[in-house]
PDB file of N, CA and C in Angstrom:
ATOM      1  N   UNK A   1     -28.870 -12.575  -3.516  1.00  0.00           N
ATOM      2  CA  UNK A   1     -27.724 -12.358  -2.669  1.00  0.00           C
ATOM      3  C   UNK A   1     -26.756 -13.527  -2.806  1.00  0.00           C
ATOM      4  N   UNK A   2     -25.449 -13.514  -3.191  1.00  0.00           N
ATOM      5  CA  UNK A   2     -24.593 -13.859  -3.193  1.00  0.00           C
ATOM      6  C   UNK A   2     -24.212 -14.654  -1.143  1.00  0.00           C
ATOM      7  N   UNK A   3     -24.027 -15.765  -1.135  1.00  0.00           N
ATOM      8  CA  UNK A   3     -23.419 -16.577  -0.654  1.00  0.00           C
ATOM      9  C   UNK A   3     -22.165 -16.486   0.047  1.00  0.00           C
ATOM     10  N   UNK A   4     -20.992 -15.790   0.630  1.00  0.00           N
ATOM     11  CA  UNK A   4     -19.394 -15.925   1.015  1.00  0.00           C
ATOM     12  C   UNK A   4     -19.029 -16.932   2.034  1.00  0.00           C
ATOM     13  N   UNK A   5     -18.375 -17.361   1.699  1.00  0.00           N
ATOM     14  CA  UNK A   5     -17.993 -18.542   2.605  1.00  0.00           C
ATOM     15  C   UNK A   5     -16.290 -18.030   3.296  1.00  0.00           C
ATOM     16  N   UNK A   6     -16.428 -17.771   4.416  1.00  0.00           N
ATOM     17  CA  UNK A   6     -15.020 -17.404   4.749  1.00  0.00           C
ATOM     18  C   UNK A   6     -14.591 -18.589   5.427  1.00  0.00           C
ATOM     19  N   UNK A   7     -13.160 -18.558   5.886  1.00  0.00           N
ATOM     20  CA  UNK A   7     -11.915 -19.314   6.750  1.00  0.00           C
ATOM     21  C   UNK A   7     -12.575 -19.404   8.131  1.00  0.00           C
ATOM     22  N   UNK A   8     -13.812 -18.804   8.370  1.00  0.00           N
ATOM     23  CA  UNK A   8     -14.350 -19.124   9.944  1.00  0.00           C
ATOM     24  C   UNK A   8     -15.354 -19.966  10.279  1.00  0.00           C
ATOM     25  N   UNK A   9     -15.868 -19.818   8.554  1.00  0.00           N
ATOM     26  CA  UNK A   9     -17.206 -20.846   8.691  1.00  0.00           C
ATOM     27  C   UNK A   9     -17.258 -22.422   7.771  1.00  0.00           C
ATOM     28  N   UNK A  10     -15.601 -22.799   7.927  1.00  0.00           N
ATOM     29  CA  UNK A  10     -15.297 -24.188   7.532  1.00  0.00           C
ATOM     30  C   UNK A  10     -15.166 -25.031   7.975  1.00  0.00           C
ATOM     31  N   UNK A  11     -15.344 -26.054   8.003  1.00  0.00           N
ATOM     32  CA  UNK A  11     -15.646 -26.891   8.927  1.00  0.00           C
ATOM     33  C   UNK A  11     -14.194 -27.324   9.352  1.00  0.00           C
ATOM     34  N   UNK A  12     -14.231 -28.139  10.459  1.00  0.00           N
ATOM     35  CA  UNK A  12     -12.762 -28.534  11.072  1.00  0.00           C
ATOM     36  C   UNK A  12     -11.766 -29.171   9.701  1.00  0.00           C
ATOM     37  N   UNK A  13     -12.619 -30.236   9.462  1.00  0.00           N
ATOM     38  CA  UNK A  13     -11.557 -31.058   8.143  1.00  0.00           C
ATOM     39  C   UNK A  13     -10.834 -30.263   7.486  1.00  0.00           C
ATOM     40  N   UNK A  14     -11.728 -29.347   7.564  1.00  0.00           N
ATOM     41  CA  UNK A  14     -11.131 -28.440   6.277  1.00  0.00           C
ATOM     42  C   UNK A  14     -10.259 -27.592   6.347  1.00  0.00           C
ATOM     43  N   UNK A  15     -10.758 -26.720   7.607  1.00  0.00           N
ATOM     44  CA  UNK A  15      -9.215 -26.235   8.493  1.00  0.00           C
ATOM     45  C   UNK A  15      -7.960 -26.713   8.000  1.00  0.00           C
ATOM     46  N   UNK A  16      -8.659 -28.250   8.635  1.00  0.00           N
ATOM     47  CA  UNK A  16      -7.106 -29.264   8.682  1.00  0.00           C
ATOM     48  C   UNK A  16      -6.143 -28.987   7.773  1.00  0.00           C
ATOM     49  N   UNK A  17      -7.020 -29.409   6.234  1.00  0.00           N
ATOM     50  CA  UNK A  17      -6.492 -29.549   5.435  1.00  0.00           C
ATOM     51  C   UNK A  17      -5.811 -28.484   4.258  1.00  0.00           C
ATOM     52  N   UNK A  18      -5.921 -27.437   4.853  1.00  0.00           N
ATOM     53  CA  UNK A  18      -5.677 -26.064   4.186  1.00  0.00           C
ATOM     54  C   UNK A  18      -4.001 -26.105   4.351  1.00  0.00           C
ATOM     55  N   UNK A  19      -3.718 -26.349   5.678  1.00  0.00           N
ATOM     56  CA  UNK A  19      -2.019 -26.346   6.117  1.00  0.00           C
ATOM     57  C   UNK A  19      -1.427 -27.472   5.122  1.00  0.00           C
ATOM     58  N   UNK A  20      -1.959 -28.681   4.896  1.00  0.00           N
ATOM     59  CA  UNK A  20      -1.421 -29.593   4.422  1.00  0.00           C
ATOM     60  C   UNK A  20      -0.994 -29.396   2.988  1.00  0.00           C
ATOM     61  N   UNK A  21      -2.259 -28.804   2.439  1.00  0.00           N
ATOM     62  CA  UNK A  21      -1.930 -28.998   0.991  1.00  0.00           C
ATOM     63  C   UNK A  21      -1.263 -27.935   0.577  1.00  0.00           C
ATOM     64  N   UNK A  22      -1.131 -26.642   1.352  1.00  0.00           N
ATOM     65  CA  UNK A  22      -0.187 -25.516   0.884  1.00  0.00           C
ATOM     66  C   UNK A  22       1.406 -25.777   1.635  1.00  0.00           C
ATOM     67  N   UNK A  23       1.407 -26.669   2.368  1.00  0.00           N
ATOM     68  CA  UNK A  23       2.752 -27.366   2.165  1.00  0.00           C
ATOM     69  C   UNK A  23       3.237 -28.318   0.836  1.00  0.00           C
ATOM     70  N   UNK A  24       2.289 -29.116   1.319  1.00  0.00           N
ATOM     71  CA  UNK A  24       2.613 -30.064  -0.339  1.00  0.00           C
ATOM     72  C   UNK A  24       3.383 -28.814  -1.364  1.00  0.00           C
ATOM     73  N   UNK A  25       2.278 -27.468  -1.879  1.00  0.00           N
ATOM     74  CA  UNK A  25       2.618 -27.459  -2.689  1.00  0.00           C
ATOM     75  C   UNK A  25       3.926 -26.816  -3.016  1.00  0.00           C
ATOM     76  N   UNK A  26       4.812 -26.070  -1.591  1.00  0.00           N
ATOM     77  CA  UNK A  26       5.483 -26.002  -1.663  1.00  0.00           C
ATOM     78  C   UNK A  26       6.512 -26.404  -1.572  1.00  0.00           C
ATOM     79  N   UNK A  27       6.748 -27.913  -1.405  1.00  0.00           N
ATOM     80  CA  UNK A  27       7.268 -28.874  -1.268  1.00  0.00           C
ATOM     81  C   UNK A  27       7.521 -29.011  -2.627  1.00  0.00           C
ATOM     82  N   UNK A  28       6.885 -29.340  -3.336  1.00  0.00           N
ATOM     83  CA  UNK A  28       6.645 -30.162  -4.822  1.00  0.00           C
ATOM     84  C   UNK A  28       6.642 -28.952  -5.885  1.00  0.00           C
ATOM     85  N   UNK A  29       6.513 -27.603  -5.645  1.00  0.00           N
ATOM     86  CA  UNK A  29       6.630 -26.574  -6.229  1.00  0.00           C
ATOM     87  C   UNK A  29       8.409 -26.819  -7.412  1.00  0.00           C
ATOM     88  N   UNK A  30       9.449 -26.778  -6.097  1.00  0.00           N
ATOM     89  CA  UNK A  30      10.486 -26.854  -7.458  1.00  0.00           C
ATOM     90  C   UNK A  30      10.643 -28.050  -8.458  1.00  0.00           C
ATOM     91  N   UNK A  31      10.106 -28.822  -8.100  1.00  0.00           N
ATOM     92  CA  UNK A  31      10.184 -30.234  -8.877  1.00  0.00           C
ATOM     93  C   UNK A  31       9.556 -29.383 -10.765  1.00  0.00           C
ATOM     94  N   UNK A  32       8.398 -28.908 -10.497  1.00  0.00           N
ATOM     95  CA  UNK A  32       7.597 -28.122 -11.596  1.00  0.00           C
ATOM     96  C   UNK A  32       8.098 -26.744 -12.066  1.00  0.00           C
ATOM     97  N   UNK A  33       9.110 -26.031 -11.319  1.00  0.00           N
ATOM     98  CA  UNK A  33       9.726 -24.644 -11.922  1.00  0.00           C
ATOM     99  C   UNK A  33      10.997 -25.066 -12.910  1.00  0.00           C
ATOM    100  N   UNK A  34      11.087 -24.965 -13.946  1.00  0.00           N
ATOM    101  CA  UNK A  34      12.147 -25.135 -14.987  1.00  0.00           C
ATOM    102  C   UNK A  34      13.052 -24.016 -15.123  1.00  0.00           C
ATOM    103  N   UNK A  35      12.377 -22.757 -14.509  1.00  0.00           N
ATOM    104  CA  UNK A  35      13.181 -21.709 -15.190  1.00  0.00           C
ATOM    105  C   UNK A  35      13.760 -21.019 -13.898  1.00  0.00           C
ATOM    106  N   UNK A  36      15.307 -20.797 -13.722  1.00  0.00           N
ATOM    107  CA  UNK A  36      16.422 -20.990 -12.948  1.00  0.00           C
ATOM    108  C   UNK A  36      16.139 -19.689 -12.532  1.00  0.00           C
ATOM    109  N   UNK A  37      15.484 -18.222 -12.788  1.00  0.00           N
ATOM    110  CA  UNK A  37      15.087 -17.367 -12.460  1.00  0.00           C
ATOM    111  C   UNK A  37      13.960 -17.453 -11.112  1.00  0.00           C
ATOM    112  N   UNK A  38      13.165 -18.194 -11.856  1.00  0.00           N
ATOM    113  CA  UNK A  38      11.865 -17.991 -10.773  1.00  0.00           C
ATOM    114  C   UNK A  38      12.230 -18.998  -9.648  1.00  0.00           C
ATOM    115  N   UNK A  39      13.131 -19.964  -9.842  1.00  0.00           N
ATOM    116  CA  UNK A  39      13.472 -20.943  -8.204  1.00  0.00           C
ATOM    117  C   UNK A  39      14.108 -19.929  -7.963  1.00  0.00           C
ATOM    118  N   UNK A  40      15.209 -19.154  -8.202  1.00  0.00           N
ATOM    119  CA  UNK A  40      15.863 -18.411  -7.478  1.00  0.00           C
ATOM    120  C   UNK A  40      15.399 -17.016  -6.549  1.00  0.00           C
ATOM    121  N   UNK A  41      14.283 -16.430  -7.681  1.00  0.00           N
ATOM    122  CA  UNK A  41      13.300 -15.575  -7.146  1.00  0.00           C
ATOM    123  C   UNK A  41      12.578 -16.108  -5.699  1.00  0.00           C
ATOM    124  N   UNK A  42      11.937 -17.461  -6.339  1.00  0.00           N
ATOM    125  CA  UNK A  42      11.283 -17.713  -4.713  1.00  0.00           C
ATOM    126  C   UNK A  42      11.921 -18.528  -3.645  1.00  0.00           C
ATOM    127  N   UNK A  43      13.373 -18.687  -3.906  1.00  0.00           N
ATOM    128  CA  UNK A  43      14.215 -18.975  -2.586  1.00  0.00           C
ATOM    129  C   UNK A  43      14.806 -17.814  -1.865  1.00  0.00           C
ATOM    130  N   UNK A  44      14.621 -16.719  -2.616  1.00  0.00           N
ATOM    131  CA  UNK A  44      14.679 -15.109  -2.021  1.00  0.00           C
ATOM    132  C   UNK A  44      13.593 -14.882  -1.167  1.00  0.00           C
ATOM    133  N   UNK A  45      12.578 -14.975  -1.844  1.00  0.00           N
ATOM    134  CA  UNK A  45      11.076 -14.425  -1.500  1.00  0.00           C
ATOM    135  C   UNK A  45      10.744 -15.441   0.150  1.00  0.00           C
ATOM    136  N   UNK A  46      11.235 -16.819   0.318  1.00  0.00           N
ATOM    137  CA  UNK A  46      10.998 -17.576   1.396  1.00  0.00           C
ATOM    138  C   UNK A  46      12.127 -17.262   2.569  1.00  0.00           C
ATOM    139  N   UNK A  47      13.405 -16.805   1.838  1.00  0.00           N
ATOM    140  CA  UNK A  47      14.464 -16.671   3.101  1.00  0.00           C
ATOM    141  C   UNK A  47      13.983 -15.034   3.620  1.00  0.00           C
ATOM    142  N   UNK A  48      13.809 -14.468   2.903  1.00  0.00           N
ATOM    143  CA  UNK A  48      13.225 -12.577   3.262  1.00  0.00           C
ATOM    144  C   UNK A  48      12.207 -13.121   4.461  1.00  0.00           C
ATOM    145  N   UNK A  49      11.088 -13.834   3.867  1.00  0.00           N
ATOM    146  CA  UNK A  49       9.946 -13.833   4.335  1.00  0.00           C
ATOM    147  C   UNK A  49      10.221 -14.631   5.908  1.00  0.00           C
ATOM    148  N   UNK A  50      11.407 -15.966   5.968  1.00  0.00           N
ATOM    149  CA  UNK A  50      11.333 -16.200   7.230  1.00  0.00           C
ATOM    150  C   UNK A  50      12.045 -15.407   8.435  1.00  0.00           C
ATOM    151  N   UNK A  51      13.217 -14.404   7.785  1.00  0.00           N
ATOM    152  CA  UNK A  51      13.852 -13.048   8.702  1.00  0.00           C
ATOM    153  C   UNK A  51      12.893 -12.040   8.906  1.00  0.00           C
ATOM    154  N   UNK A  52      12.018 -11.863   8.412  1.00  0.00           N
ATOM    155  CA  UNK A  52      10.896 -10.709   8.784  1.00  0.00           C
ATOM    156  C   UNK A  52       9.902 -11.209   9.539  1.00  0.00           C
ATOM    157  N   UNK A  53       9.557 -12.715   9.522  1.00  0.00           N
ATOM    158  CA  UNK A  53       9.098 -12.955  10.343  1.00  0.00           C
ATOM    159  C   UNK A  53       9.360 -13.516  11.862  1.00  0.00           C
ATOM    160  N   UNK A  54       9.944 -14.121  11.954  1.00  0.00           N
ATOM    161  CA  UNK A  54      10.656 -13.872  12.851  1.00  0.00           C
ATOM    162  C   UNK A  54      11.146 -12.418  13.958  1.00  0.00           C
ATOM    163  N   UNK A  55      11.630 -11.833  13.086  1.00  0.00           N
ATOM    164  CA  UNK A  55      12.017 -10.064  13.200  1.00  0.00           C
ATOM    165  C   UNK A  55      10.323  -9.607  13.864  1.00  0.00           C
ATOM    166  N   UNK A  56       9.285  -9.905  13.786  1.00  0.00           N
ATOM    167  CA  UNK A  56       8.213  -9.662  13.577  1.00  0.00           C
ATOM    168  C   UNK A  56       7.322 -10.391  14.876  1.00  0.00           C
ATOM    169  N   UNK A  57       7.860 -11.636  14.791  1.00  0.00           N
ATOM    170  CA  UNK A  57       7.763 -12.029  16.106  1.00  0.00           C
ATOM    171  C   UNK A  57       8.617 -12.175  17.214  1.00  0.00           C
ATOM    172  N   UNK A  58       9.160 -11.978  17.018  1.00  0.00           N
ATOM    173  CA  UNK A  58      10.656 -10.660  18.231  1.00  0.00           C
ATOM    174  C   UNK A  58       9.859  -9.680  18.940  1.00  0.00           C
ATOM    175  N   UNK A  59       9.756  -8.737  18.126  1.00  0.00           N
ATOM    176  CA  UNK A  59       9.133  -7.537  18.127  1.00  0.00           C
ATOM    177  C   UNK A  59       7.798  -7.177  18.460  1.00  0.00           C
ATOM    178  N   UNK A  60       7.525  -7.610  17.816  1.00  0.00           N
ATOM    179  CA  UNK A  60       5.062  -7.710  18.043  1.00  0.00           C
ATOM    180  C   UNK A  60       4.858  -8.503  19.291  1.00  0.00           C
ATOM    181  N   UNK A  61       5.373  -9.610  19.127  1.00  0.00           N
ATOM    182  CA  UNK A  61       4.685 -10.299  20.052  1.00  0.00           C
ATOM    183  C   UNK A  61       5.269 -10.747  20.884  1.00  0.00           C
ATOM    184  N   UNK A  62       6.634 -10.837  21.277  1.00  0.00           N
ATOM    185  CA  UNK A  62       7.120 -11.070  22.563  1.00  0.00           C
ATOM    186  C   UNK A  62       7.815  -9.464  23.272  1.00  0.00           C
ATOM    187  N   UNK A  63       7.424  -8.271  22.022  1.00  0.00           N
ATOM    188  CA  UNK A  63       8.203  -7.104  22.821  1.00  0.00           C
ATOM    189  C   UNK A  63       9.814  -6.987  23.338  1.00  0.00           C
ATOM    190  N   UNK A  64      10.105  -7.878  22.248  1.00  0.00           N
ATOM    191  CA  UNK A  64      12.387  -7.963  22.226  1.00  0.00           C
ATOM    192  C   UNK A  64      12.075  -6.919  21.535  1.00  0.00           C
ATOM    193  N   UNK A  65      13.221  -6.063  21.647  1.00  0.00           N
ATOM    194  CA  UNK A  65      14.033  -5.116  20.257  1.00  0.00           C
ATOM    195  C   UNK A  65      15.389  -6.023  19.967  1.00  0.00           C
ATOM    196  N   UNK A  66      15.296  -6.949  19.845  1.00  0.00           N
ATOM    197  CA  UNK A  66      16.966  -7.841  19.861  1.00  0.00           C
ATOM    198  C   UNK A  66      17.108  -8.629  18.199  1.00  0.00           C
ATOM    199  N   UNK A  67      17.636  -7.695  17.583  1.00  0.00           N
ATOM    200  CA  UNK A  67      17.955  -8.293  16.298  1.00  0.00           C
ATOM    201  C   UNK A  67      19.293  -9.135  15.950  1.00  0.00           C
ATOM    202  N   UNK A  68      19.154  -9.691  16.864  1.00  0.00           N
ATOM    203  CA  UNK A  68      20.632 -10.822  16.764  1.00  0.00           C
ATOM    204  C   UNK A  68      20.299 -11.931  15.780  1.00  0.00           C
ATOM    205  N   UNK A  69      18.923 -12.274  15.180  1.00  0.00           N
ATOM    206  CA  UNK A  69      18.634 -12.874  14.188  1.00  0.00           C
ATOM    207  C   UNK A  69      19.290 -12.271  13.118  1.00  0.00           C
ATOM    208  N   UNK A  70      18.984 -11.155  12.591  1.00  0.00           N
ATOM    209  CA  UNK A  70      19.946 -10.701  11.602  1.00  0.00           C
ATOM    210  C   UNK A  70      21.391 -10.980  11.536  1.00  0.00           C
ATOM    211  N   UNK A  71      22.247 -10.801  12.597  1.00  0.00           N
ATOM    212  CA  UNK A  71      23.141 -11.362  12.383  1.00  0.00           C
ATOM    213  C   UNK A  71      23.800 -12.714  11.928  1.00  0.00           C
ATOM    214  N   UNK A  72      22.688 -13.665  12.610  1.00  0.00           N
ATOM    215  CA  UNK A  72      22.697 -14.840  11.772  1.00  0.00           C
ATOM    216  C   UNK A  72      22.300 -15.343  10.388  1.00  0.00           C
ATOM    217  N   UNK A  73      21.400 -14.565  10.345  1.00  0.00           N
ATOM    218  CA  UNK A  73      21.236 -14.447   8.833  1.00  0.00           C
ATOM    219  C   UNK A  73      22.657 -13.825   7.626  1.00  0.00           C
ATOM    220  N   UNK A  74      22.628 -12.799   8.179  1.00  0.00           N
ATOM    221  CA  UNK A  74      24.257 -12.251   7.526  1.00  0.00           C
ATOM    222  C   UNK A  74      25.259 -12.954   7.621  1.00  0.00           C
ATOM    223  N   UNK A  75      25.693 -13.830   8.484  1.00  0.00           N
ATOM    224  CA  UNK A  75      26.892 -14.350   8.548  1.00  0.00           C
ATOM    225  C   UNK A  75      26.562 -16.086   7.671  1.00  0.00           C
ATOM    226  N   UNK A  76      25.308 -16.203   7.809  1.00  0.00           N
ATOM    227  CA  UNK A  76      24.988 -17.668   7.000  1.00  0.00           C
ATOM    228  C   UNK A  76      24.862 -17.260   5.309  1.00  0.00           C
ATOM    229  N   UNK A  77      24.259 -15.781   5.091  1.00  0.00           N
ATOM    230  CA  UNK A  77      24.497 -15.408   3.731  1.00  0.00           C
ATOM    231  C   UNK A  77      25.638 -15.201   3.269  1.00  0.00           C
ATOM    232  N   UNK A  78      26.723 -14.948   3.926  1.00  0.00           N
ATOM    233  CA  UNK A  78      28.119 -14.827   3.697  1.00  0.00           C
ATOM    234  C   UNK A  78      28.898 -15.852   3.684  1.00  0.00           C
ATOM    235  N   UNK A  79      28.717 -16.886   4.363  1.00  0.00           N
ATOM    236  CA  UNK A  79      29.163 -17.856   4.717  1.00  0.00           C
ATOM    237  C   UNK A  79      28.924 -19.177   3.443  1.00  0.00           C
ATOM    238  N   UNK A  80      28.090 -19.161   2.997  1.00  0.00           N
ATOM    239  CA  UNK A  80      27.231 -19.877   1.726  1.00  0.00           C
ATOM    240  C   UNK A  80      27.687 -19.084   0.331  1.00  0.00           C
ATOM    241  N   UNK A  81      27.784 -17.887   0.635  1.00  0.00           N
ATOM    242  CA  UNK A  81      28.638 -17.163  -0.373  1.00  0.00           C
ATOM    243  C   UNK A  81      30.012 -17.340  -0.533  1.00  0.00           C
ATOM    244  N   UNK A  82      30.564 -17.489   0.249  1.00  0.00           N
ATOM    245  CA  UNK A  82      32.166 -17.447   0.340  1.00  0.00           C
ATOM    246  C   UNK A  82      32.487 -19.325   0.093  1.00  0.00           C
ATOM    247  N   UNK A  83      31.529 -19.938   0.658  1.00  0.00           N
ATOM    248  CA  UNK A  83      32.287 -21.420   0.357  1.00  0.00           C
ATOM    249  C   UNK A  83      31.582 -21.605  -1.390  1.00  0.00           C
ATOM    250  N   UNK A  84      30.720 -20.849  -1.682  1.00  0.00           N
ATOM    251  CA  UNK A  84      30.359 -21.783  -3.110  1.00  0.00           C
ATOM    252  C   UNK A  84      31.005 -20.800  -4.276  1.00  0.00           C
ATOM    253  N   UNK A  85      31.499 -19.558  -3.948  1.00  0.00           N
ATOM    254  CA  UNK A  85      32.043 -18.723  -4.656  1.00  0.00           C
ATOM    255  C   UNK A  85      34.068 -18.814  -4.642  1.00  0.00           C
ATOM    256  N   UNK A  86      34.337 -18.931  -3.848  1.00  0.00           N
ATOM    257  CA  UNK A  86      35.722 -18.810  -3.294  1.00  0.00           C
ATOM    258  C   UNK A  86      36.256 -20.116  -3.431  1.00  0.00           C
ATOM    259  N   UNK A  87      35.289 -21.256  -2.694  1.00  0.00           N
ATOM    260  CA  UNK A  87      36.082 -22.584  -2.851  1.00  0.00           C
ATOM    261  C   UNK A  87      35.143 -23.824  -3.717  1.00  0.00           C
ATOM    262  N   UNK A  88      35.088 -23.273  -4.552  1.00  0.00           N
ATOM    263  CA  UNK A  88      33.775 -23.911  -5.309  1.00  0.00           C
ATOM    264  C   UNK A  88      33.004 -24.807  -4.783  1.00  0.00           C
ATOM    265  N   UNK A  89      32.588 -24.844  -4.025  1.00  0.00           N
ATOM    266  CA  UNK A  89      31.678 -25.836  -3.012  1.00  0.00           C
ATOM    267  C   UNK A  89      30.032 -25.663  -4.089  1.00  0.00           C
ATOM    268  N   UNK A  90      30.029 -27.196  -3.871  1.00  0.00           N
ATOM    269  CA  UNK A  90      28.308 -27.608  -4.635  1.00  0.00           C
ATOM    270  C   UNK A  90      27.635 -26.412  -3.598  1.00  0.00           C
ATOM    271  N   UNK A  91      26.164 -26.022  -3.722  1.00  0.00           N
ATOM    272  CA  UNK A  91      25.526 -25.147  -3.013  1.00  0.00           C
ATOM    273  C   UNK A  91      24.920 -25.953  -1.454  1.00  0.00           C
ATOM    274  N   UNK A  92      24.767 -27.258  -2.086  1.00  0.00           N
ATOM    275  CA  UNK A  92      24.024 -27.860  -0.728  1.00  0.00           C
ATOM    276  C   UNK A  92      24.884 -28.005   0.520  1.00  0.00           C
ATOM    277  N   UNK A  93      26.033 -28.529  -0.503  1.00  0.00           N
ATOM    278  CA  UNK A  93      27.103 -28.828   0.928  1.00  0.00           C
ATOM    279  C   UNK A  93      27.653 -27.373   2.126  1.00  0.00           C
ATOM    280  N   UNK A  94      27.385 -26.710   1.144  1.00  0.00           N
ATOM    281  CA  UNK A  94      27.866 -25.118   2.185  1.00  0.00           C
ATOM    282  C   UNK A  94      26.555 -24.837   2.685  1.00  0.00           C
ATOM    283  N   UNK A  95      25.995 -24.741   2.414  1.00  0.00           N
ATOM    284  CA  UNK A  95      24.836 -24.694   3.381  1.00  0.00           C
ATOM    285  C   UNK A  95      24.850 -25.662   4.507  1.00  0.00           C
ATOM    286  N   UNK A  96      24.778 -27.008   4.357  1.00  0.00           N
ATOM    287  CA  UNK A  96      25.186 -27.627   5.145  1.00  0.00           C
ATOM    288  C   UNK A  96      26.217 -27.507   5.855  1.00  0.00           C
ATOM    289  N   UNK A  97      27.439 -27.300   5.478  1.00  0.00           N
ATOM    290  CA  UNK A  97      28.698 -27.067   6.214  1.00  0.00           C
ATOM    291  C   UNK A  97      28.520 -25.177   7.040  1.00  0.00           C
ATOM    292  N   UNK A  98      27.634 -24.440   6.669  1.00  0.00           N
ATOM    293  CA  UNK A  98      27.421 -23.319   7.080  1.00  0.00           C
ATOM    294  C   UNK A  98      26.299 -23.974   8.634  1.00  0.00           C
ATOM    295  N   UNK A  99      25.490 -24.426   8.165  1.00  0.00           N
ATOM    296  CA  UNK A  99      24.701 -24.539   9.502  1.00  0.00           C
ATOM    297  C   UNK A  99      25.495 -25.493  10.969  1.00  0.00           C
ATOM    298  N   UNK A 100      26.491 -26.640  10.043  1.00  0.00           N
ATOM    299  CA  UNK A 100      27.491 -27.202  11.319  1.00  0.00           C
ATOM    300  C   UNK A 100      28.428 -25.726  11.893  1.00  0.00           C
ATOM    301  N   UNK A 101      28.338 -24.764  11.214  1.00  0.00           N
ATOM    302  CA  UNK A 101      29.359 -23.461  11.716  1.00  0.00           C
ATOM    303  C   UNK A 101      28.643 -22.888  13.181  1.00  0.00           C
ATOM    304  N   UNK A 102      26.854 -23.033  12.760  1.00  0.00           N
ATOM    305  CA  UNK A 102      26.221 -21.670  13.493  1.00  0.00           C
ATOM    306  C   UNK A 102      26.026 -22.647  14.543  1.00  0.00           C
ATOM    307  N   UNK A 103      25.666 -23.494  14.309  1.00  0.00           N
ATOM    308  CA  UNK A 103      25.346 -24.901  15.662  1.00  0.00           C
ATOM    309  C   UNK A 103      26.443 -25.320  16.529  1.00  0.00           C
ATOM    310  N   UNK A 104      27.626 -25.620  16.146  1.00  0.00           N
ATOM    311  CA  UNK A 104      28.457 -26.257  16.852  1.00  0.00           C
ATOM    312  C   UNK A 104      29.159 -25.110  17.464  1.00  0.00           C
TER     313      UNK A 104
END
C-alpha cells in the first residue's frame, strides 16, 4: 500500500511555508520569462483571476449581488489603455497615474 500524504497531515512548518515559497515564486517568476507572450499571458491570467475572485467573494460568501468591482476594473482597463495608447505613457506610470484616479 502506497503511503499519501495530504495538505492536512503536514506539519505546521510546513503549512507555513507553502504560502511563502509560492509567493517567492511568483514574485521572481518574471525576472525568468523571456518570452513577451507568456508575461503577458500571465498578467491576464492574475488580473482575471483577482476580479473573479473577489466577484466570488462578494457573492459566496458575504451574499452582495453588487458588482461595482467590475466597474472598477473597466474603467482602470480603459484608463491604462487610453494613457499608454493615446498619450504614449511608459505602462508603469499609467497604471500608476490610473490608481491616483480611482483613490483620490
Amino acid at each position: 500500500m502506497s503511503r499519501r500524504t495530504s495538505l492536512y497531515s503536514l506539519s505546521s512548518g510546513t503549512k507555513k511555508r507553502i504560502p511563502i515559497i509560492a509567493s517567492l515564486i511568483i514574485v521572481f517568476l518574471p525576472a525568468f520569462l523571456t518570452n513577451n507572450y507568456v508575461t503577458t499571458l500571465a498578467n491576464l491570467i492574475m488580473c482575471f483571476s483577482m476580479l473573479s475572485m473577489s466577484v466570488d467573494l462578494l457573492t459566496g460568501y458575504m451574499g452582495l449581488n453588487a458588482f461595482g468591482n467590475a466597474g472598477f476594473f473597466g474603467f482602470s482597463a480603459y484608463a491604462v489603455a487610453y494613457f499608454t495608447v493615446k498619450m504614449k505613457m511608459p505602462h508603469m506610470y499609467a497604471i500608476a497615474l490610473t490608481l491616483v484616479m480611482l483613490f483620490v
